[in-house]
C-alpha atoms as a PDB file:
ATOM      1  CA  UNK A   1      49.692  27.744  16.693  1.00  0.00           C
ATOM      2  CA  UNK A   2      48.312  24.351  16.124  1.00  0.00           C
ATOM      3  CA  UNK A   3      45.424  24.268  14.513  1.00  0.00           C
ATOM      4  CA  UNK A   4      42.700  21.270  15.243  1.00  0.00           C
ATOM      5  CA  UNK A   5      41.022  19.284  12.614  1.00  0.00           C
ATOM      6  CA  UNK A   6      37.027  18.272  13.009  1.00  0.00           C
ATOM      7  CA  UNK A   7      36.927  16.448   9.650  1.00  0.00           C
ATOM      8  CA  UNK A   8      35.475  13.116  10.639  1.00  0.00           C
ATOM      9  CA  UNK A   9      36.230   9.894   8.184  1.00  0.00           C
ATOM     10  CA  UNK A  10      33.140   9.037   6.095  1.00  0.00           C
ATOM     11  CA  UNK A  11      32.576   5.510   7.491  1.00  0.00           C
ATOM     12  CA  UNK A  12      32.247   7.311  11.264  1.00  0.00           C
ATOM     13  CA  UNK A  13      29.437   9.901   9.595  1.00  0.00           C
ATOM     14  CA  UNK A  14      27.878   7.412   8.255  1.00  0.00           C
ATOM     15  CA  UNK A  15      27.778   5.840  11.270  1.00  0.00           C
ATOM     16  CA  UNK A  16      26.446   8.053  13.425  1.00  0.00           C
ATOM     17  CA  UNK A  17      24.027   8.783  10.644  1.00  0.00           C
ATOM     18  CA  UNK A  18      22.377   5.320  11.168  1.00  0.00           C
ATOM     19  CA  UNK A  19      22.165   5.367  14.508  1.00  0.00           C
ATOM     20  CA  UNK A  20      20.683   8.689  14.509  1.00  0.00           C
ATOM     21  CA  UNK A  21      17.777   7.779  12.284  1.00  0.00           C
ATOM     22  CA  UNK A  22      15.097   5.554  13.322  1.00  0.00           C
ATOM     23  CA  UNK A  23      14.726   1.728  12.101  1.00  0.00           C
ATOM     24  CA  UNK A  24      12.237   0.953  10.488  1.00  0.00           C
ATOM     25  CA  UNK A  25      11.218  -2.431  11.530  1.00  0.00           C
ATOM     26  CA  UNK A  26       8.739  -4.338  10.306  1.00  0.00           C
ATOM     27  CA  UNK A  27       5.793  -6.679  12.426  1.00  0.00           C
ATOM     28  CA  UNK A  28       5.407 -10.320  11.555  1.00  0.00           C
ATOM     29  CA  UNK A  29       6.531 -12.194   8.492  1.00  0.00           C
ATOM     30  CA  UNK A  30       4.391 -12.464   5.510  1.00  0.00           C
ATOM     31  CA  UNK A  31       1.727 -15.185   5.552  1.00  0.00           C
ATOM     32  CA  UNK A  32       2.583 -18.662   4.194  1.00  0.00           C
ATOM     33  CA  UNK A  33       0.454 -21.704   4.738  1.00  0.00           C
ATOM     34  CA  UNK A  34       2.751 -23.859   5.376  1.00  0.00           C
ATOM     35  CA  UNK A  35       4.645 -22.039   7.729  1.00  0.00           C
ATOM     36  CA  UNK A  36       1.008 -21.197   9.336  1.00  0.00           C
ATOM     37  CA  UNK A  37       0.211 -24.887   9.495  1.00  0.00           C
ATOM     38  CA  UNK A  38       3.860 -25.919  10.892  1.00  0.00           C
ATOM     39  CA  UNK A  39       3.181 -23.573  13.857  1.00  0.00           C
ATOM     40  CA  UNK A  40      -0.252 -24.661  14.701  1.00  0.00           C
ATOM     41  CA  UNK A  41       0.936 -28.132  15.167  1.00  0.00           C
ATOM     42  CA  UNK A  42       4.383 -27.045  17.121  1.00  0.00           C
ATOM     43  CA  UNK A  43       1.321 -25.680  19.021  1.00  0.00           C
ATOM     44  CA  UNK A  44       2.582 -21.869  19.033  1.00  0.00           C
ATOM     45  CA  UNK A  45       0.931 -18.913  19.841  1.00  0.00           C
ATOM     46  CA  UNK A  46       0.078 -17.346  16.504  1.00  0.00           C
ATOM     47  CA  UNK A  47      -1.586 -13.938  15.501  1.00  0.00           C
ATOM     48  CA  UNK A  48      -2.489 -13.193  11.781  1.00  0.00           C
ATOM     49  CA  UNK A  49      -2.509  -9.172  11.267  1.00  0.00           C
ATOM     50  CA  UNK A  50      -4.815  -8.771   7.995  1.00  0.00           C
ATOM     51  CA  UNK A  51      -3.500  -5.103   7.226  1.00  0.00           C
ATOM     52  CA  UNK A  52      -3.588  -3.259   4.123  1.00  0.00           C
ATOM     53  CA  UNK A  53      -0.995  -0.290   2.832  1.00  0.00           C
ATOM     54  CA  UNK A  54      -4.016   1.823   2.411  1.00  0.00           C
ATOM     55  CA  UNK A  55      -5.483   1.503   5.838  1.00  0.00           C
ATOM     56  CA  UNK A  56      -5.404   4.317   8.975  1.00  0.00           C
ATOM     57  CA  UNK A  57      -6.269   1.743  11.703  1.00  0.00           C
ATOM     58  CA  UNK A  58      -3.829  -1.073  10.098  1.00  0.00           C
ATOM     59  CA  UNK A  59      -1.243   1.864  10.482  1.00  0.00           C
ATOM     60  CA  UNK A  60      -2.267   2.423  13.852  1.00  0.00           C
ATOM     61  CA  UNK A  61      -2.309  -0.976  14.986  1.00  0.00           C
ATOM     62  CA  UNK A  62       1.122  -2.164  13.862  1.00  0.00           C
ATOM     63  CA  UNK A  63       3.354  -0.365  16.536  1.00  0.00           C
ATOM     64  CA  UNK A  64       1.380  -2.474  19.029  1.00  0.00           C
ATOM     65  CA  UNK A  65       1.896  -5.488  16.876  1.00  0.00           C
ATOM     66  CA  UNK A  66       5.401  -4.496  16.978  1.00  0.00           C
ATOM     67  CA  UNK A  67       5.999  -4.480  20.858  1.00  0.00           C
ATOM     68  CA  UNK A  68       4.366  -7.393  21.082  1.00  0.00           C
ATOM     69  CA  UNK A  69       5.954  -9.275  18.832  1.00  0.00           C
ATOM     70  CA  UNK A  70       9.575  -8.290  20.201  1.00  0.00           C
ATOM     71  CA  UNK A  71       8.046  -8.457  24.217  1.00  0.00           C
ATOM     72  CA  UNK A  72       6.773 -12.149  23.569  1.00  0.00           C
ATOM     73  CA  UNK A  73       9.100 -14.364  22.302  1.00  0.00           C
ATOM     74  CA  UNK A  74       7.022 -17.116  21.888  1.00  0.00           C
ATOM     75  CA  UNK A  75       4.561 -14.725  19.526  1.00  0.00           C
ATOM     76  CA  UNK A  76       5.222 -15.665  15.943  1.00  0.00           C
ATOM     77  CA  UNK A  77       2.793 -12.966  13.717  1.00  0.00           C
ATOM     78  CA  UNK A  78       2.098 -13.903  10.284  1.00  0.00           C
ATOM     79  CA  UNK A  79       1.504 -10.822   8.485  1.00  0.00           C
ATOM     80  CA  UNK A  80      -2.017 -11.103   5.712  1.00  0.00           C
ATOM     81  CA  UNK A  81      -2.086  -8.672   2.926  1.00  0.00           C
ATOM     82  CA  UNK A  82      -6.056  -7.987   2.669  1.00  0.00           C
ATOM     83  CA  UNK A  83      -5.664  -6.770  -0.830  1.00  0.00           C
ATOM     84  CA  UNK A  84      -4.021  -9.638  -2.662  1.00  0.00           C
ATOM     85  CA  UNK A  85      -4.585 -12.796   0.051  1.00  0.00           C
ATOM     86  CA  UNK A  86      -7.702 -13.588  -1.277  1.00  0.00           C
ATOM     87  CA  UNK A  87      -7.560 -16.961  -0.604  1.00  0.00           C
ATOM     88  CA  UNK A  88      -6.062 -16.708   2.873  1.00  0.00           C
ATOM     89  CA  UNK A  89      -8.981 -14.171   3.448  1.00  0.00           C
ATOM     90  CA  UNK A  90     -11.359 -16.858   2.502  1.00  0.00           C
ATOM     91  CA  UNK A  91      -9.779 -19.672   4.675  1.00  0.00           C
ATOM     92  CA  UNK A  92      -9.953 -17.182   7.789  1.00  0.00           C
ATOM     93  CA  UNK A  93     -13.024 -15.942   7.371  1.00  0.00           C
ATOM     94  CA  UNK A  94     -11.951 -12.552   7.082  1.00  0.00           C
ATOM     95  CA  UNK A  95     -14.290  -9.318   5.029  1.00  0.00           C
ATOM     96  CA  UNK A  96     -12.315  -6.506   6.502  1.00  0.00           C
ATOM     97  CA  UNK A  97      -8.379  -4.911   6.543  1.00  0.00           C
ATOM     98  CA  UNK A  98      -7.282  -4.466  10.505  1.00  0.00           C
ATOM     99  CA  UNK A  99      -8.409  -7.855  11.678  1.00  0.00           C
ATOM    100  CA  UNK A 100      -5.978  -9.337  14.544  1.00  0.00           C
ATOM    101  CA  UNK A 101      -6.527 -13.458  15.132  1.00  0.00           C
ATOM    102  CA  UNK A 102      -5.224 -15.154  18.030  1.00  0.00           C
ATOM    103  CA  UNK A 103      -4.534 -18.645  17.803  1.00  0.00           C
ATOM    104  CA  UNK A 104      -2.667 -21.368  20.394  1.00  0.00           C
ATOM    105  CA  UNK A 105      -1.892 -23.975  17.904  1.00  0.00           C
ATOM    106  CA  UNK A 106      -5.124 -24.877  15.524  1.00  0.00           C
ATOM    107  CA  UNK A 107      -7.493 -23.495  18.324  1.00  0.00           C
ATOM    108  CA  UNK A 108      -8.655 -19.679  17.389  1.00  0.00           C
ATOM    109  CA  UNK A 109      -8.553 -17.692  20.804  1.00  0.00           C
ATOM    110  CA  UNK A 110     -10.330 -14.617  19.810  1.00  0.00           C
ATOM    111  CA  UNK A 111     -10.907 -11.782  16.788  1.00  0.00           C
ATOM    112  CA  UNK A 112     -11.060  -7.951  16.588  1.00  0.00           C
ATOM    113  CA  UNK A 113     -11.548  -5.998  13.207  1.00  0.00           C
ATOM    114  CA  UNK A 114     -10.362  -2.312  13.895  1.00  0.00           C
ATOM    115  CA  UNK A 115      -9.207  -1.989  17.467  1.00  0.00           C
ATOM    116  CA  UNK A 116      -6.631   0.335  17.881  1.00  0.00           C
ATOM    117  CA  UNK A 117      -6.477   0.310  21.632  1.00  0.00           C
ATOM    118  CA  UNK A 118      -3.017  -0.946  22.917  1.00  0.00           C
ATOM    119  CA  UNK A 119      -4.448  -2.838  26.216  1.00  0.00           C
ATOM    120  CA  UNK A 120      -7.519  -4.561  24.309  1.00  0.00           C
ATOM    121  CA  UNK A 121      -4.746  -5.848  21.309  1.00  0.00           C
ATOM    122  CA  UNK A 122      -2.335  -6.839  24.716  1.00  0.00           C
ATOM    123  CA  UNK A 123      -5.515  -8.268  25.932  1.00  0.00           C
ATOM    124  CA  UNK A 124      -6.670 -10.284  22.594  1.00  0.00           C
ATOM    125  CA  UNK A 125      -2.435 -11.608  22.512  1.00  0.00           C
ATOM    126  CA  UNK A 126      -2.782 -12.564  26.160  1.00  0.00           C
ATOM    127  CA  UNK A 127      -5.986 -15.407  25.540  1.00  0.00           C
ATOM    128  CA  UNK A 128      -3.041 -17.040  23.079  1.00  0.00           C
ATOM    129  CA  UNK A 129       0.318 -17.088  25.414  1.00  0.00           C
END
């Protein structure tokens, strides 16, 4: 009687292990000026996502961010941290966590603090492509 052998090797368990768990992928790079500024004058469409660890909506915003940012790829997203971008804050004119900014180049396109509505974030990315 033969007898059959289910013993997988490691490296095809672990494997199947990653593709079995979800990636966690993250929205935007982190904000740096001069990386901002280079992309205004290329003339890009830019949004800023001013999120903080701590924050529900931010949370509920960033899967949107997400699609967006890998449906258009001529969306670069610059991700703020509202609790230690103080300065950036300041230069954008920005008092809350979960504000979205639209920009085509240097020209602002439109602002929402704490919209969590898929099709009115779409809609705010759209005045920008």
């Amino acid at each position: 009687m033969q007898t059959l052998s289910f013993a997988k090797p490691r490296s095809m368990m672990v494997a199947v292990f990653l593709l079995a768990v979800p990636q966690v992928v993250e929205a935007g790079q982190a904000y740096d000026s001069n990386a901002f500024v280079a992309a205004q004058e290329a003339g890009k469409s830019i949004l800023v996502d001013v999120t903080a660890p701590w924050c529900p909506t931010c949370a509920k915003q960033k899967p949107t961010v997400q699609g967006l940012e890998m449906s258009q790829p001529k969306l670069v997203v610059f991700d703020v941290d509202f609790d230690s971008a103080k300065d950036v804050l300041k230069q954008l004119r920005v008092t809350s966590q979960s504000t979205l900014i639209m920009f085509k180049g240097k020209a602002e396109m439109g602002r929402s603090t704490g919209e969590t509505d898929p099709a009115a974030i779409a809609a705010l990315v759209g005045k920008g492509l």
